[in-house]
Protein backbone atom coordinates (compact mmCIF):
# COMPACT_ATOMS: atom_id res chain seq x y z
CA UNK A 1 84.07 36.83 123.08
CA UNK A 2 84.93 38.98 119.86
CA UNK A 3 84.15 42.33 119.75
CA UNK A 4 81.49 41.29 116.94
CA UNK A 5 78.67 39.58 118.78
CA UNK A 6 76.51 39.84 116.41
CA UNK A 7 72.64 39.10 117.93
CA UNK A 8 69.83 37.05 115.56
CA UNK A 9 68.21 40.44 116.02
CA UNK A 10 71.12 42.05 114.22
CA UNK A 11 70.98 39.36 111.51
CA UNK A 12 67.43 40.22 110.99
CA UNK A 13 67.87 43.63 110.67
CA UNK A 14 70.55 42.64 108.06
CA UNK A 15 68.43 40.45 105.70
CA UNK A 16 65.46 43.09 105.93
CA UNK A 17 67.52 45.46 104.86
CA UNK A 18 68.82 43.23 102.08
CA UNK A 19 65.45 42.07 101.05
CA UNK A 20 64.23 45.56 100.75
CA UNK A 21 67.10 46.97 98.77
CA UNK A 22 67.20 43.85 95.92
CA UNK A 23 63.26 43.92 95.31
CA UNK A 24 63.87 48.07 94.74
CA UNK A 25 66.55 46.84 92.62
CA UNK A 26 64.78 43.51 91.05
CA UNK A 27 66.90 41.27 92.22
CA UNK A 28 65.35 38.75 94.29
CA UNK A 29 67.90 35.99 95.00
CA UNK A 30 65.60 33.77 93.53
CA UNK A 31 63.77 33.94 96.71
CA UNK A 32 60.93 36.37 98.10
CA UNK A 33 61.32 38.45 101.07
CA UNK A 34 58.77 36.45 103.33
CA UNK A 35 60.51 33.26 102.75
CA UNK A 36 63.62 35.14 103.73
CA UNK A 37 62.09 36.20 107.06
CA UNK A 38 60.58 32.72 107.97
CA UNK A 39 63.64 31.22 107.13
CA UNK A 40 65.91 33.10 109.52
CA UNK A 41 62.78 32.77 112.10
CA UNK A 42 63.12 29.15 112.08
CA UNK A 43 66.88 29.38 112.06
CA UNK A 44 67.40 32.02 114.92
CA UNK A 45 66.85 29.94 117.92
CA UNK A 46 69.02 27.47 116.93
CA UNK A 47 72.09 29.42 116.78
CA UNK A 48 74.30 31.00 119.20
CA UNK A 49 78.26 30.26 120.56
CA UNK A 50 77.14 27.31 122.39
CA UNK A 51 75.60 25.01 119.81
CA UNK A 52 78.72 24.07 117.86
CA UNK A 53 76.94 21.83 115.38
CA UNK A 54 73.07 22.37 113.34
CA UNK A 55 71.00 20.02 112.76
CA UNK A 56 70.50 19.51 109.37
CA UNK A 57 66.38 20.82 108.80
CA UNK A 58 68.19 24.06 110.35
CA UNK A 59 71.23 23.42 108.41
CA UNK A 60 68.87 23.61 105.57
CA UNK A 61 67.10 27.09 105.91
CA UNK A 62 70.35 28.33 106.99
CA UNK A 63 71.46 27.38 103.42
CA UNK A 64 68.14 28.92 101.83
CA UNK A 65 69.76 32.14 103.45
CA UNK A 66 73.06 31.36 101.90
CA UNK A 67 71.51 30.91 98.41
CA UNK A 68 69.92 33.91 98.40
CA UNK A 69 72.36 36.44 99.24
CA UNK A 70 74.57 34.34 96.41
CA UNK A 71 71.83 34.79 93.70
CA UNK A 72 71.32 38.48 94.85
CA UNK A 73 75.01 39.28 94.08
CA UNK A 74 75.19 37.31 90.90
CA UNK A 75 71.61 38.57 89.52
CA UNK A 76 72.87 42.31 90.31
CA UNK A 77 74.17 43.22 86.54
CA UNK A 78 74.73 46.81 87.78
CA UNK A 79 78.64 46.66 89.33
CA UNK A 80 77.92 50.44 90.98
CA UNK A 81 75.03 49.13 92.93
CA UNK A 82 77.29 49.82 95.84
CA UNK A 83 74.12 49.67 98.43
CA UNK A 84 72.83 45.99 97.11
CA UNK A 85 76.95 45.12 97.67
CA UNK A 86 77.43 46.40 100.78
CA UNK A 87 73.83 44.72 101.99
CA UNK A 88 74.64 40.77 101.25
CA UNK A 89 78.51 41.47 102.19
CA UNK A 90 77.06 42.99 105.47
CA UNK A 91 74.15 39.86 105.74
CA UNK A 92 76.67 37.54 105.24
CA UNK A 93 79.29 38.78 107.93
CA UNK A 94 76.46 39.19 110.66
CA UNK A 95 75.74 35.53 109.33
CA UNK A 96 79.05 34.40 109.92
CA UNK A 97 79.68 35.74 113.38
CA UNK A 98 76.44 34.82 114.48
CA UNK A 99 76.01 31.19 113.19
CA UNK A 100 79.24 30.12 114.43
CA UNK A 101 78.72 25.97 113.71
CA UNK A 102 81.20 24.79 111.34
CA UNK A 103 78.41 23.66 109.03
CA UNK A 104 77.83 27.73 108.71
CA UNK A 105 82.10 28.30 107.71
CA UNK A 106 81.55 25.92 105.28
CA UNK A 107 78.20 27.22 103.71
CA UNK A 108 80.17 31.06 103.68
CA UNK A 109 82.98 29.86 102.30
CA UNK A 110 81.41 27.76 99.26
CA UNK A 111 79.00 30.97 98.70
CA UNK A 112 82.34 33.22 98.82
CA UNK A 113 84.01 31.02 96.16
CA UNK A 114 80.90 31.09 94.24
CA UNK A 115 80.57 35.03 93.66
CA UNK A 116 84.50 35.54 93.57
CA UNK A 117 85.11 36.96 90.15
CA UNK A 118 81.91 39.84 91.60
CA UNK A 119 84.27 40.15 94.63
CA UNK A 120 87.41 40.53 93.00
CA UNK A 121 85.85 43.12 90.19
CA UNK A 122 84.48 44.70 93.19
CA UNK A 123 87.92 45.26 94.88
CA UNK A 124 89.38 46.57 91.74
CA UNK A 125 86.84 49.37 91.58
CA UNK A 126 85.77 50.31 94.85
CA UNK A 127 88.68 52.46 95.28
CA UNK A 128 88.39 54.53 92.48
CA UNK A 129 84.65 55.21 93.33
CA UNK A 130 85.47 56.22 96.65
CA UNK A 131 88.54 58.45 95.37
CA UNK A 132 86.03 60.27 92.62
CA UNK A 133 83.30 60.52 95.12
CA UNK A 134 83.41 59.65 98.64
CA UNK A 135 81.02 57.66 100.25
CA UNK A 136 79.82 56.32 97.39
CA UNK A 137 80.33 52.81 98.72
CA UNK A 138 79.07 52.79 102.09
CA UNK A 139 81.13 50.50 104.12
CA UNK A 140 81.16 47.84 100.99
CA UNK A 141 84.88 47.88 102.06
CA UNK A 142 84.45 47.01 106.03
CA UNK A 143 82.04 44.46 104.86
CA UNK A 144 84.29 42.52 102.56
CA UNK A 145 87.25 41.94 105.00
């Protein structure tokens, strides 16, 4: 095992932390909160080191989760909202880790490629944030390996 076993409890945590910092932000992924939280309830026993493949009405909600943390970062128009960053990039590595079925690399990957400009742009600046003011970007940084 990896020294990341992330739980479903952990992934939780992660999107209700997410869901609370867009709506203070207004960005809503295009999805509300509640949905969010059903979604990943419905998801969470299905997941897990031993179930290498999802079926595909989980597959489905587990893309719901996908879609939203992609609309969060691309509806965030403020590029020093550091904490709504560091919130899907921390969602989506807990995701990763703890949905390990290949149907979930593929789903990260495609939602990676889709906010890559945001994550590149991101990269370029975090640095300099952190060098005028540290901490200013959490662990965006950890996140984003």
């Amino acid at each position: 095992m990896s020294d990341f076993d992330y739980t479903p409890v952990d992934v939780a945590e992660a999107l209700a932390r997410l869901s609370g910092i867009a709506a203070d932000k207004g960005c809503d992924g295009g999805v509300n909160a509640q949905q969010v939280q059903e979604a990943w309830q419905e998801l969470a026993p299905h997941v897990g080191p031993s179930i290498p493949t999802l079926d595909p009405a989980v597959g489905e909600r587990l893309k719901l989760l996908f879609d939203y943390i992609e609309g969060i970062i691309l509806s965030n128009v403020a590029p020093d909202s550091f904490d709504v960053y560091e919130a899907c990039f921390e969602t989506l590595a807990k995701l990763g880790f703890c949905v390990p079925a290949l149907e979930a690399k593929h789903m990260l990957f495609h939602c990676l490629e889709q906010v890559h400009e945001i994550y590149d742009m991101l990269l370029s600046c975090v640095e300099t944030h952190e060098w005028l003011q540290p901490g200013a970007t959490g662990f965006l940084r950890l996140w984003m390996l």
